[in-house]
Protein backbone atom coordinates (compact mmCIF):
# COMPACT_ATOMS: atom_id res chain seq x y z
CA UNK A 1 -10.96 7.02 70.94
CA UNK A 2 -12.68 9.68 68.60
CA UNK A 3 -13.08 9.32 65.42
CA UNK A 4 -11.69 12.17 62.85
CA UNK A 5 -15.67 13.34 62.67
CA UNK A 6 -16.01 13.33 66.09
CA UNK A 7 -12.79 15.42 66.04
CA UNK A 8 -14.07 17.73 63.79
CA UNK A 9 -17.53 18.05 65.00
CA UNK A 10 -15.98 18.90 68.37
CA UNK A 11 -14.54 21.96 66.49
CA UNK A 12 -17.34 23.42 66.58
CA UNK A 13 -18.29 22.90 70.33
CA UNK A 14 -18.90 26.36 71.68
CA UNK A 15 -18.98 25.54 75.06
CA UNK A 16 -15.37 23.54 75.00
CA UNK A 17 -13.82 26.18 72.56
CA UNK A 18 -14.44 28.76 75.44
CA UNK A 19 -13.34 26.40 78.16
CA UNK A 20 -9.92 26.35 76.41
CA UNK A 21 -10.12 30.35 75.27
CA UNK A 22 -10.18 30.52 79.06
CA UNK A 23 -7.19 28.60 79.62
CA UNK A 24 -5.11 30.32 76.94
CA UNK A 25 -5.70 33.70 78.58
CA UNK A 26 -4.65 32.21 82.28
CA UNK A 27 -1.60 30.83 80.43
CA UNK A 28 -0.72 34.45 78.97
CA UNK A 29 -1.71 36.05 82.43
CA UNK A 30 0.83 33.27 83.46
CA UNK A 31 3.35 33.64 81.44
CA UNK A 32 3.17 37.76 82.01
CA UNK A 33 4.26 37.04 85.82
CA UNK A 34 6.76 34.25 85.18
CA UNK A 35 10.92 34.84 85.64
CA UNK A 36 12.59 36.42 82.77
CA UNK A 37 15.10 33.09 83.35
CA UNK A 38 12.45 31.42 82.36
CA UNK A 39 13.75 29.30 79.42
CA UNK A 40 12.17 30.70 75.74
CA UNK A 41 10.45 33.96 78.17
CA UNK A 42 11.29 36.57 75.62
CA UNK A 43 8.86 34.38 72.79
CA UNK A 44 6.33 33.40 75.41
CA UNK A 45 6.06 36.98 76.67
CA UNK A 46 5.12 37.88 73.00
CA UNK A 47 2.84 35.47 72.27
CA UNK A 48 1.28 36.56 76.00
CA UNK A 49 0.92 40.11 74.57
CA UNK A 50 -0.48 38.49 71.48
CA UNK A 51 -3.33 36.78 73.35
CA UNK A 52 -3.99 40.24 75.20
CA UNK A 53 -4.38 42.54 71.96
CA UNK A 54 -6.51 39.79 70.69
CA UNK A 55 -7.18 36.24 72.20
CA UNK A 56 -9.31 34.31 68.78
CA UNK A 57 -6.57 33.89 66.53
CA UNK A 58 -3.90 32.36 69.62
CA UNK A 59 -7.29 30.46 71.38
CA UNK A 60 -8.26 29.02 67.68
CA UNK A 61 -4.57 27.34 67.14
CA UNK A 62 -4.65 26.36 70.83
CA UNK A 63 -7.52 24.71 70.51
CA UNK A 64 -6.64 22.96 67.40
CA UNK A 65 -3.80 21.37 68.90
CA UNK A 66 -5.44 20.64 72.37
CA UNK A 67 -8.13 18.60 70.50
CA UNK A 68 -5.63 16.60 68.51
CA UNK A 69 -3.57 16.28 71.85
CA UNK A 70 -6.40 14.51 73.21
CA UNK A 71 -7.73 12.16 70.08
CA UNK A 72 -7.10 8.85 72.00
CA UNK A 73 -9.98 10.05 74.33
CA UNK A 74 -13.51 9.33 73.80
CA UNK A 75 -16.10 12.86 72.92
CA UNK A 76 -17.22 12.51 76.74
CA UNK A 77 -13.87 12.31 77.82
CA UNK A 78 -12.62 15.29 75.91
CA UNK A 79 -15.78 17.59 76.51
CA UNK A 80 -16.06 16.32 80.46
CA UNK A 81 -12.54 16.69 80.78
CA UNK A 82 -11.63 19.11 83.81
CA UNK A 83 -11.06 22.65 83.87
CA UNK A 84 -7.18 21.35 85.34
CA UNK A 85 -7.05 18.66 82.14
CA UNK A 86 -7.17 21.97 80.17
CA UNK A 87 -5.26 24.15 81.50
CA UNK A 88 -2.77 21.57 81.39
CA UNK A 89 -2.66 21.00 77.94
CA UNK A 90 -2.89 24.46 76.86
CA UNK A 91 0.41 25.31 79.49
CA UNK A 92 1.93 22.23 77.50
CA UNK A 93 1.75 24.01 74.39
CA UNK A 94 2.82 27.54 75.13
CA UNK A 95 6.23 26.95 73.64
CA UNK A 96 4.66 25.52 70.67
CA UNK A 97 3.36 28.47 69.40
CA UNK A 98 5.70 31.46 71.43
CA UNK A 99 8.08 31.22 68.05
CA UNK A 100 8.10 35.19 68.33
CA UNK A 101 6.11 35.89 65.54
């Protein structure tokens, strides 16, 4: 498990906050093709617009909650975990943040 300083200090991993910037735009790009049945679409379609006109802001909270998702892993874990681990968790917290503000 990390610690909270671990936590933080992973805040400030480059390489893993791109990794997840990554994911967040695939989850727009997703979220741009999806049904509009799709339950909460007309939010996630604005937050997907969001992350096009500007992806640091959406990325920044994304990766907030994707590291405290993850704090029962170890630093290895979280920074070795796969590029499917991410896009996972980001996916899982699309309708977290598509509120439609």
């Amino acid at each position: 498990m990390a610690t909270y300083a671990e936590l933080f200090t992973l805040h400030n991993n480059s390489a893993l906050r791109n990794r997840v910037q990554t994911a967040v735009l695939i989850a727009a790009e997703t979220v741009m093709n999806e049904v509009g049945t799709t339950p909460n679409h007309a939010n996630r379609l604005i937050w997907a617009k969001g992350v096009f006109a500007g992806p640091g802001p959406e990325a920044e909270q994304m990766f907030m909650a994707v590291l405290a998702a993850n704090s029962e892993f170890t630093v290895a874990q979280i920074t070795g975990a796969s590029d499917e681990a991410i896009q996972g968790n980001v996916d899982a917290h699309v309708d977290l943040f598509a509120d439609g503000s």
